[in-house]
Protein backbone atom coordinates (compact mmCIF):
# COMPACT_ATOMS: atom_id res chain seq x y z
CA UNK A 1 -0.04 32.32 -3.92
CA UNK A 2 -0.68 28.56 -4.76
CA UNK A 3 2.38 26.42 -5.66
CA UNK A 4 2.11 26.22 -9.66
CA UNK A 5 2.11 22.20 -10.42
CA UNK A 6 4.34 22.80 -13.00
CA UNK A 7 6.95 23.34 -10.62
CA UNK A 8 6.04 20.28 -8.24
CA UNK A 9 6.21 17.88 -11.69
CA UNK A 10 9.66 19.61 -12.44
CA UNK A 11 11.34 18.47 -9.03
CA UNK A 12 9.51 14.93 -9.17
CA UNK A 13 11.28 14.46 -12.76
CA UNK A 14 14.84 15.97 -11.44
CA UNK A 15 14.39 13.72 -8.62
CA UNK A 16 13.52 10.57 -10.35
CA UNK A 17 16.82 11.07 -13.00
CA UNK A 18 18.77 11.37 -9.99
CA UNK A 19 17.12 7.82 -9.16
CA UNK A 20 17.77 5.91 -12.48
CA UNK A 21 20.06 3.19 -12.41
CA UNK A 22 19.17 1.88 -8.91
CA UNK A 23 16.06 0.30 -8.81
CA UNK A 24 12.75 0.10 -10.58
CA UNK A 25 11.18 2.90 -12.16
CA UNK A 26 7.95 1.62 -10.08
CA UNK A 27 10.04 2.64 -6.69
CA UNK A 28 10.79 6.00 -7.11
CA UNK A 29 7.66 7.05 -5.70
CA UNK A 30 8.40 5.27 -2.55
CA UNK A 31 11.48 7.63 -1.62
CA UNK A 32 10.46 10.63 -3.45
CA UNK A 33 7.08 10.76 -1.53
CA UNK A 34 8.64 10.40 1.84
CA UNK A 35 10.70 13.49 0.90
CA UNK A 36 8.40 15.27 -0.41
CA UNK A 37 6.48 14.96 3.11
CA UNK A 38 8.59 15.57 5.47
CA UNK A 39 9.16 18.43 3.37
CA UNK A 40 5.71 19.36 3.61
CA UNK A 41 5.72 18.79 7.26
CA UNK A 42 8.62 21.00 8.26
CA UNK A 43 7.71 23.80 6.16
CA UNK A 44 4.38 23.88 7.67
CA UNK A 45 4.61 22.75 10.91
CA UNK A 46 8.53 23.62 12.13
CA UNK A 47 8.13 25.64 15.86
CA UNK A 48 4.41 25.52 16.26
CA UNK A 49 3.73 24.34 20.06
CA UNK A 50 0.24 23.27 18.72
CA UNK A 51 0.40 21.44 15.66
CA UNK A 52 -1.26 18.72 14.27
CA UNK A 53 2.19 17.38 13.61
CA UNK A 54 4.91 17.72 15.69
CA UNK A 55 8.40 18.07 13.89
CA UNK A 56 11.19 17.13 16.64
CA UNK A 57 14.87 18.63 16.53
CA UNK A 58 16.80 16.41 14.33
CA UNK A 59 13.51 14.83 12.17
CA UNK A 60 13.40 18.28 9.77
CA UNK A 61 13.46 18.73 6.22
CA UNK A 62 16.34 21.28 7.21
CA UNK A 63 18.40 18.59 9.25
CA UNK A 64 18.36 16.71 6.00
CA UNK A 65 19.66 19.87 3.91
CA UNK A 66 22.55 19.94 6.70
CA UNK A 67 23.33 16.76 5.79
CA UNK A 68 25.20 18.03 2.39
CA UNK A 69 28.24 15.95 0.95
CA UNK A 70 28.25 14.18 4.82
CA UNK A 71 29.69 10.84 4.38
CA UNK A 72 26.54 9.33 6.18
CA UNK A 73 24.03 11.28 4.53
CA UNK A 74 22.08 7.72 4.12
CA UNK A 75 22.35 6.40 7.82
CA UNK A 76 21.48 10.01 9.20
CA UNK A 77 18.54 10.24 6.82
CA UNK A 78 16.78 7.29 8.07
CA UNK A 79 17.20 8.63 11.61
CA UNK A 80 15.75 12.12 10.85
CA UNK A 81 12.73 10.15 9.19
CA UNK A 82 12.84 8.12 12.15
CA UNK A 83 12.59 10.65 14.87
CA UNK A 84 9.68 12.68 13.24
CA UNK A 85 7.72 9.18 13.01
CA UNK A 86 8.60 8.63 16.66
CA UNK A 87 7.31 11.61 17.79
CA UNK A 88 4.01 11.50 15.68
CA UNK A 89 3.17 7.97 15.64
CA UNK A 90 4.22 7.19 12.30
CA UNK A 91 6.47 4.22 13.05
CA UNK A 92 6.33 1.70 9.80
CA UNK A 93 4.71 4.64 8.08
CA UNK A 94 7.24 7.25 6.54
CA UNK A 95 10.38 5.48 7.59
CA UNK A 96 9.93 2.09 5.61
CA UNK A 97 12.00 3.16 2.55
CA UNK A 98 15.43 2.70 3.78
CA UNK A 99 18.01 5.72 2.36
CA UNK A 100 20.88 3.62 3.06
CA UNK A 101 20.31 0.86 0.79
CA UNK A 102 23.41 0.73 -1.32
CA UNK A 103 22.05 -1.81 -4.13
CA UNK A 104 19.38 0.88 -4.70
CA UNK A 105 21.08 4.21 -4.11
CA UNK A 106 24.75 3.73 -5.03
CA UNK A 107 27.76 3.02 -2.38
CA UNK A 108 30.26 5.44 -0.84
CA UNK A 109 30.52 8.55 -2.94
CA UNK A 110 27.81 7.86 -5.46
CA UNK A 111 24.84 7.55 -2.34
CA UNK A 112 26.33 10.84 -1.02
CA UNK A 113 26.19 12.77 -4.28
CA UNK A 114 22.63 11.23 -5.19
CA UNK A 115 20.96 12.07 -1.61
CA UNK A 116 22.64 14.80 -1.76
CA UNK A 117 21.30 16.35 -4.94
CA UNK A 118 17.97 15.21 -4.45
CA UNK A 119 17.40 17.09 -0.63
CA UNK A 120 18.69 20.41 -2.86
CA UNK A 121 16.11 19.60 -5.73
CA UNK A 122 13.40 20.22 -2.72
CA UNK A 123 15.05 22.59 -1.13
CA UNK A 124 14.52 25.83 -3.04
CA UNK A 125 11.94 29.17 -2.43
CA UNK A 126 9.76 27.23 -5.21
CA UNK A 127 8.68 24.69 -3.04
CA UNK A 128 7.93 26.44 0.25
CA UNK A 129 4.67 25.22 1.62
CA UNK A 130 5.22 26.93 4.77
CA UNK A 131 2.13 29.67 3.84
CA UNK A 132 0.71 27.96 0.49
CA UNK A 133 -0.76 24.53 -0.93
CA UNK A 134 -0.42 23.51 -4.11
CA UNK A 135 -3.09 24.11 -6.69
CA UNK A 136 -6.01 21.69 -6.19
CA UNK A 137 -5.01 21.06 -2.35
CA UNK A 138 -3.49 17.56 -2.31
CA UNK A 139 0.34 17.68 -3.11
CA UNK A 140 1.09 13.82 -1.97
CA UNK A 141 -2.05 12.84 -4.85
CA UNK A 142 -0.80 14.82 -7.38
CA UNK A 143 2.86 13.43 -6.67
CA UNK A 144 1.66 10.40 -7.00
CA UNK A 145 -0.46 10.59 -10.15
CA UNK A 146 2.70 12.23 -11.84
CA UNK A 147 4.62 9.38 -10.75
CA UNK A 148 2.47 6.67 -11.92
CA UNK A 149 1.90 8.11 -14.75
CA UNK A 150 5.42 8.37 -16.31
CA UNK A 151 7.84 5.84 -14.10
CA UNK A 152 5.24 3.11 -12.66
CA UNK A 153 3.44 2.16 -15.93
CA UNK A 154 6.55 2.85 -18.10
CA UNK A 155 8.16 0.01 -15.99
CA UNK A 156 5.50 -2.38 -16.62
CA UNK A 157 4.63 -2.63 -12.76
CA UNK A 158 1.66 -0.73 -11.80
CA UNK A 159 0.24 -3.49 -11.07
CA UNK A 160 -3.39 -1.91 -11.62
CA UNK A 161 -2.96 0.44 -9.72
CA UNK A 162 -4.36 3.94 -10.42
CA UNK A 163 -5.35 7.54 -9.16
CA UNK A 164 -8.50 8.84 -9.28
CA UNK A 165 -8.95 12.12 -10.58
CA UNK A 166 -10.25 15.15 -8.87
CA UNK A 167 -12.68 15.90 -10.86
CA UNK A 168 -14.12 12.45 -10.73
CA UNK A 169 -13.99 12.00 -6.68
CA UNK A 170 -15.95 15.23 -6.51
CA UNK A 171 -18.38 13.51 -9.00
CA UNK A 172 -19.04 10.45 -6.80
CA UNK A 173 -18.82 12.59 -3.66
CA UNK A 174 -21.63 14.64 -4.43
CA UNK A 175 -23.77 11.70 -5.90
CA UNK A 176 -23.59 9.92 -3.03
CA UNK A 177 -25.07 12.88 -1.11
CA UNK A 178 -22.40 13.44 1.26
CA UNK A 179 -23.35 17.01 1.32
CA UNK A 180 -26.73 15.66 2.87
CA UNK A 181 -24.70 14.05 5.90
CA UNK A 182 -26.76 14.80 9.41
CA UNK A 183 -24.61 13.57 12.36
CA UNK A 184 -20.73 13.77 13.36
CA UNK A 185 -20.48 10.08 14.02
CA UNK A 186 -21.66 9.21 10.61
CA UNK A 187 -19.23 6.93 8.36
CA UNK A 188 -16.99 6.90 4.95
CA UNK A 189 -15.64 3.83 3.57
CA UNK A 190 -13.28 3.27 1.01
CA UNK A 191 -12.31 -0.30 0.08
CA UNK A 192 -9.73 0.18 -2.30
CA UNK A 193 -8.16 3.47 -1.51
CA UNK A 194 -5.18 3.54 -3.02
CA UNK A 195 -3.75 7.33 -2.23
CA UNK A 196 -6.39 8.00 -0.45
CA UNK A 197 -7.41 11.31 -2.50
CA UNK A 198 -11.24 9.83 -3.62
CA UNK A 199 -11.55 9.38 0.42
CA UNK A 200 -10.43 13.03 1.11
CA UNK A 201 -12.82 14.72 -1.67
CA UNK A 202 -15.43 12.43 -0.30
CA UNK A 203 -14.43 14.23 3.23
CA UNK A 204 -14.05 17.37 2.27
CA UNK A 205 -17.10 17.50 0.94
CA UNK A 206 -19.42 16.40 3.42
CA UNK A 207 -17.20 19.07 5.69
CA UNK A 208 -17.86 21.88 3.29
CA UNK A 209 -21.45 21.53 3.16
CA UNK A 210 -22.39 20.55 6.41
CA UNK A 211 -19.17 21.07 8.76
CA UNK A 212 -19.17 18.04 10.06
CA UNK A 213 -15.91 15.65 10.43
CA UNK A 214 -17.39 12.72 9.37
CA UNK A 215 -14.67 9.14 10.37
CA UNK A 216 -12.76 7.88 6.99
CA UNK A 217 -11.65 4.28 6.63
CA UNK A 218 -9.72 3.05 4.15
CA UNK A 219 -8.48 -0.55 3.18
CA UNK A 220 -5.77 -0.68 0.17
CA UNK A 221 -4.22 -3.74 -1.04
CA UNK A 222 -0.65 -2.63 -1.72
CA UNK A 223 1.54 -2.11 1.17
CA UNK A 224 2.99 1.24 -0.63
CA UNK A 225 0.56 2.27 -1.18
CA UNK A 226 -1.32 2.56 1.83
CA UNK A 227 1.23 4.22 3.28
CA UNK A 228 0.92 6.71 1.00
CA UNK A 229 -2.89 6.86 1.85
CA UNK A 230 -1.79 7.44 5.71
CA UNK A 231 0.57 9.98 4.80
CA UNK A 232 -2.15 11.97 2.42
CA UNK A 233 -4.79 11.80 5.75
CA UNK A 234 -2.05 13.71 7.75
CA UNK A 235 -1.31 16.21 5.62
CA UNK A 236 -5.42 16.81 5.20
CA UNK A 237 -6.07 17.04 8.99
CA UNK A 238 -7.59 13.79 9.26
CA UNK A 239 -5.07 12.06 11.51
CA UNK A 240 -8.43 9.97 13.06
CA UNK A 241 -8.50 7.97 9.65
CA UNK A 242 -8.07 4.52 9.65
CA UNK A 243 -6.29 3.06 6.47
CA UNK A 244 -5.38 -0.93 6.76
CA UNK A 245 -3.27 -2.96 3.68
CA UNK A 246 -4.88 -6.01 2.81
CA UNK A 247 -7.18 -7.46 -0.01
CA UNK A 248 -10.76 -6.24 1.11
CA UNK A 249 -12.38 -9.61 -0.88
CA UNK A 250 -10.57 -11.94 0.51
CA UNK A 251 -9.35 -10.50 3.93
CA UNK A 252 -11.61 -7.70 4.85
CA UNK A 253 -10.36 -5.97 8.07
CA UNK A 254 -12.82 -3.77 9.35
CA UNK A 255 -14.98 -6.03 11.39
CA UNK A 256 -17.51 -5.45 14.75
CA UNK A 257 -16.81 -6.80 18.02
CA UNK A 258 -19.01 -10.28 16.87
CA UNK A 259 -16.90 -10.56 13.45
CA UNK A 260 -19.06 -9.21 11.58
CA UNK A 261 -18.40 -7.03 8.83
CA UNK A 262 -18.72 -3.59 10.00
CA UNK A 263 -21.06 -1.47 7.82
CA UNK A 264 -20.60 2.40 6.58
CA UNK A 265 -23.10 5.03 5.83
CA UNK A 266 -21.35 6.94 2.52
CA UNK A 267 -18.59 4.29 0.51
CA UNK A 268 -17.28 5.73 -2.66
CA UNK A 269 -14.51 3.04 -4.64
CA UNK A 270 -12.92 3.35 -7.72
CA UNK A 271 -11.67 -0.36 -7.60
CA UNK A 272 -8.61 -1.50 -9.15
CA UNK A 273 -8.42 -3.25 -12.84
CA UNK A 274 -7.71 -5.83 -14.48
CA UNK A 275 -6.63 -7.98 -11.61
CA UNK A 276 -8.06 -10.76 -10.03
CA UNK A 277 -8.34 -10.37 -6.55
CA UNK A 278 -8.55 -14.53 -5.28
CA UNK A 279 -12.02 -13.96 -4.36
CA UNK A 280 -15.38 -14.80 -6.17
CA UNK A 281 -18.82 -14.54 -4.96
CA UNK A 282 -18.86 -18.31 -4.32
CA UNK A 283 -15.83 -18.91 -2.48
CA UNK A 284 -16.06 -15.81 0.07
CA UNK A 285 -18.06 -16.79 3.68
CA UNK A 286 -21.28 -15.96 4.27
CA UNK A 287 -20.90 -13.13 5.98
CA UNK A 288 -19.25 -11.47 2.76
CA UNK A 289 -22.02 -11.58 0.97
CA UNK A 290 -24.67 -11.17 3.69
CA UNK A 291 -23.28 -8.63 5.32
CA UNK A 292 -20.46 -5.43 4.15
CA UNK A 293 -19.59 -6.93 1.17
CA UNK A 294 -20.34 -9.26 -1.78
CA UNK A 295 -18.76 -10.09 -4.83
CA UNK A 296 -20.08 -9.06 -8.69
CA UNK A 297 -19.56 -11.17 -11.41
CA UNK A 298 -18.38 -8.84 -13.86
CA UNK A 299 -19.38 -9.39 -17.30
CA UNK A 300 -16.88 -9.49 -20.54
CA UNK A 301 -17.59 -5.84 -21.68
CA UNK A 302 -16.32 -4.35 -17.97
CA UNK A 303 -12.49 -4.49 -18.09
CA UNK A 304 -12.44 -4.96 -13.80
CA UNK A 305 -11.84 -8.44 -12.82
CA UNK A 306 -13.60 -7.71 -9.77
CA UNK A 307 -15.81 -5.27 -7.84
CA UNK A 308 -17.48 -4.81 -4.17
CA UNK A 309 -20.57 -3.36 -3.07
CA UNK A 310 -21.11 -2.11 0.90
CA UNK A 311 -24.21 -2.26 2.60
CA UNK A 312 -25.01 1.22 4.38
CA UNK A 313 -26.02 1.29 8.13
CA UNK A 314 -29.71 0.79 7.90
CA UNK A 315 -32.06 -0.51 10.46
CA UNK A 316 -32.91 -3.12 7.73
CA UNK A 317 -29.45 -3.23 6.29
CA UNK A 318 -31.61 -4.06 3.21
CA UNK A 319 -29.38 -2.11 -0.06
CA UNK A 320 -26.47 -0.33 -0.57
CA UNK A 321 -27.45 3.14 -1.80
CA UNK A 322 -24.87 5.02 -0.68
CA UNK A 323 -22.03 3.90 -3.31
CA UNK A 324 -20.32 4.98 -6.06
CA UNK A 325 -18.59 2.93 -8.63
CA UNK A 326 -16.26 3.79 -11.22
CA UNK A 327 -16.57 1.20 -14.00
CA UNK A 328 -14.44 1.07 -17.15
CA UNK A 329 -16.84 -0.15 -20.01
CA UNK A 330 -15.60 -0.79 -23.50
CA UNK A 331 -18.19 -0.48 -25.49
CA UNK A 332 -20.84 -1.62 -23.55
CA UNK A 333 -23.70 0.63 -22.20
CA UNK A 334 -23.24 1.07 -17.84
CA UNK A 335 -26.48 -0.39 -17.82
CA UNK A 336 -24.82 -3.42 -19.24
CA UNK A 337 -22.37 -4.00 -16.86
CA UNK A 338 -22.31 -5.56 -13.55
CA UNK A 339 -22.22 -1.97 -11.64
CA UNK A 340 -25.03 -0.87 -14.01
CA UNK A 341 -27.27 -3.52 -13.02
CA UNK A 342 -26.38 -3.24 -9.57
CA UNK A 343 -28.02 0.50 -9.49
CA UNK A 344 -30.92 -0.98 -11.55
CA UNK A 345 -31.62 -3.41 -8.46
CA UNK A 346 -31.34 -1.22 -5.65
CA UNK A 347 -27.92 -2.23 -4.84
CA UNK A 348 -25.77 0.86 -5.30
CA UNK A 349 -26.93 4.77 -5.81
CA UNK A 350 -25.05 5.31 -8.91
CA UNK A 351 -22.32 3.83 -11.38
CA UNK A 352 -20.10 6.37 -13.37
CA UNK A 353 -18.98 5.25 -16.71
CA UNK A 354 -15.78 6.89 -17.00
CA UNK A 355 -13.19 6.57 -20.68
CA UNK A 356 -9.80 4.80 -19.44
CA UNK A 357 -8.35 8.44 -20.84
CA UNK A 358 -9.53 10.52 -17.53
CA UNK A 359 -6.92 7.38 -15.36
CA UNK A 360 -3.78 6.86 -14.67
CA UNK A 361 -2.34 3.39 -14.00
C-alpha cells in the first residue's frame, strides 16, 4: 500500500513549526530533506548485504531515534549523517546542513527538544518506506514541491526556483521521443535541473519503453539544490548520474576532452524564471553558441530572462530536435516567443506553453 501524500505533507508541516524561529523559512528544506532521506535509506536499505546503498552501524535513521533527549543530539547527528555519506560516497552531499548550529536550531535544551521532536515526527508506522513508495514514486520531489510551495516563496527567497510537475515531465518526456531511444550508451541532459524529478521522468521513461538505462546529467545553479538533485538520483537507482552546481550560461561544466561542449542525444529543461543568468548570446564564447549551447533572446511577452537550447549528437550536429522547453507566456501565442520560434526553425522539437498555475516557485 502506497504512502498517502497527505501524510508525507503532514510531517513536512510538523517539522517545519518545529523549525520556526531559527532561520529562514527558505532553509527548512535543507534539514528536513536530509531527514527525510536517510529516513528513506534506512527503512529501505537497513541489513541488505547487496544494496544499492549501504547504511553503516551508527549512520541509521534508528541511531538518530536513539538519540532522544541526549544532550548531544546535534553533534551525534552530524556524525550519523556523516558515516552513511562515508560509506556511500556522499561526502558534501547529505551532510552539508550542519544539526549543531545553535544560531539556527536553538542552544542547550532548546536544540535537544527541537531535534528531538522532529526525528519522532518521522519516526512513526506512517512513514515506513521499508516495503512501499509514496504515491507518484518520488518522495524527495514531492518534499520539495511542498516545501517550496508554502515556506520558500512565503519567505520571499525562492529565488526562481521551481518544481516541475509530474504530469508535465511526462509531457516533455514523451515528446522528445525518449520512448524511441535505440542504444544503452545514449544520453539525457538537463541544464537546469533543479530536483532533478523532470530528469528522472525523462529516465524512467525511456526505461519503461525500451529497458534501456540511458546516462543522466544534470547541471543546477543553486548549491541546495543540486544536492537535492543527487540525493533524488539515489533514491531512483541512478547512482551513475552526474549532477554539477554551476550556471550552465555562463560556466557550463560538461565539456569533451578538447573543451568542447559535450553534446546529448534527449535534453528536456524547464529553465528557471525571471532571473538573469550574466550571460547573453553576445557575451558567451564561441563555442557556446557553436557548439552545446546558445543563448535566446527572449522577447517581452515570455516572463524567462533567459533560455538554452542543446545541440543533439548528430553526425552534422546541424539542430537541436531533441528538446523540450517549458515557456511561461503571458498572453502571447508560443509561436510568439523565443522557444516558439526556435521549433519553427528547426532548433528544438517542441515548446510547451504551460499557465504559471501548474508551478511552484
Amino acid at each position: 500500500m502506497a504512502i498517502k501524500k497527505s501524510e508525507l505533507y503532514s510531517t513536512l508541516w510538523k517539522s517545519c513549526d518545529e523549525m520556526r524561529g531559527g532561520m529562514d523559512a527558505s532553509q527548512y528544506k535543507d534539514y528536513i530533506l536530509v531527514l527525510l532521506f536517510v529516513k528513506y535509506v534506512s527503512d529501505k536499505y537497513s541489513g541488505q548485504s547487496d544494496a544499492l546503498l549501504d547504511v553503516p552501524d551508527g549512520g541509521s535513521f534508528a541511531d538518530m531515534v536513539a538519540l532522544k533527549k541526549d544532550a548531544e543530539i546535534g553533534d551525534k547527528i552530524n556524525k550519523i549523517i556523516g558515516n552513511l555519506a562515508k560509506a556511500n560516497g556522499l561526502e558534501g552531499v547529505i551532510d552539508v546542513a550542519d544539526f549543531n548550529d545553535p544560531e539556527k536550531l536553538g542552544k542547550g535544551q532548546d536544540m535537544v527538544d527541537r531535534l528531538s521532536k522532529m526525528v519522532a515526527l518521522f519516526n512513526k508506522p506512517e512513514l515506513n518506506f521499508k516495503g512501499n513508495m509514496a504515491e507518484g514514486d518520488d518522495i524527495l520531489g514531492d518534499a520539495y514541491e511542498y516545501l517550496m510551495r508554502h515556506f520558500a516563496t512565503e519567505s520571499g527567497k525562492s529565488k526562481g526556483q521551481f518544481y516541475t510537475p509530474a504530469e508535465v515531465s511526462r509531457v516533455m518526456a514523451k515528446v522528445i521521443g525518449l520512448g524511441g531511444a535505440t542504444q544503452g550508451d545514449q544520453t539525457i541532459h538537463d541544464p537546469a535541473c533543479g530536483s532533478g524529478s523532470l530528469l528522472l521522468k525523462a529516465h524512467d521513461e525511456a526505461r519503461s519503453k525500451t529497458g534501456l538505462d540511458l546516462a543522466l546529467y544534470g547541471q543546477e545553479m543553486d548549491n541546495a539544490t543540486a544536492v537535492l538533485a543527487k540525493m533524488n538520483m539515489f533514491l531512483h537507482s541512478c547512482p551513475t548520474a552526474e549532477i554539477v552546481q554551476d550556471n550552465t550560461l555562463s560556466l557550463p561544466r560538461f565539456k569533451t576532452a578538447d573543451g568542447r561542449l559535450k553534446t546529448f542525444d534527449f535534453v528536456v529543461a524547464n529553465p528557471p524564471f525571471p532571473r538573469r543568468h550574466g550571460a547573453t548570446a553576445s557575451s558567451l564564447p564561441k563555442t557556446h553558441t557553436s557548439g552545446l549551447f546558445m543563448a535566446c533572446r527572449p522577447q517581452k511577452m515570455v516572463t524567462m530572462r533567459s533560455c538554452c537550447i542543446s545541440w543533439e549528437r548528430s553526425k552534422a550536429r546541424a539542430r537541436a530536435r531533441s528538446f523540450c522547453h517549458t515557456a511561461f507566456c503571458s498572453g502571447a501565442t508560443p509561436k510568439r516567443t523565443s522557444a516558439g520560434k526556435s521549433c519553427g526553425a528547426g532548433l528544438s522539437k517542441a515548446s510547451l506553453a504551460c499557465p504559471p498555475i501548474y508551478f511552484t516557485g
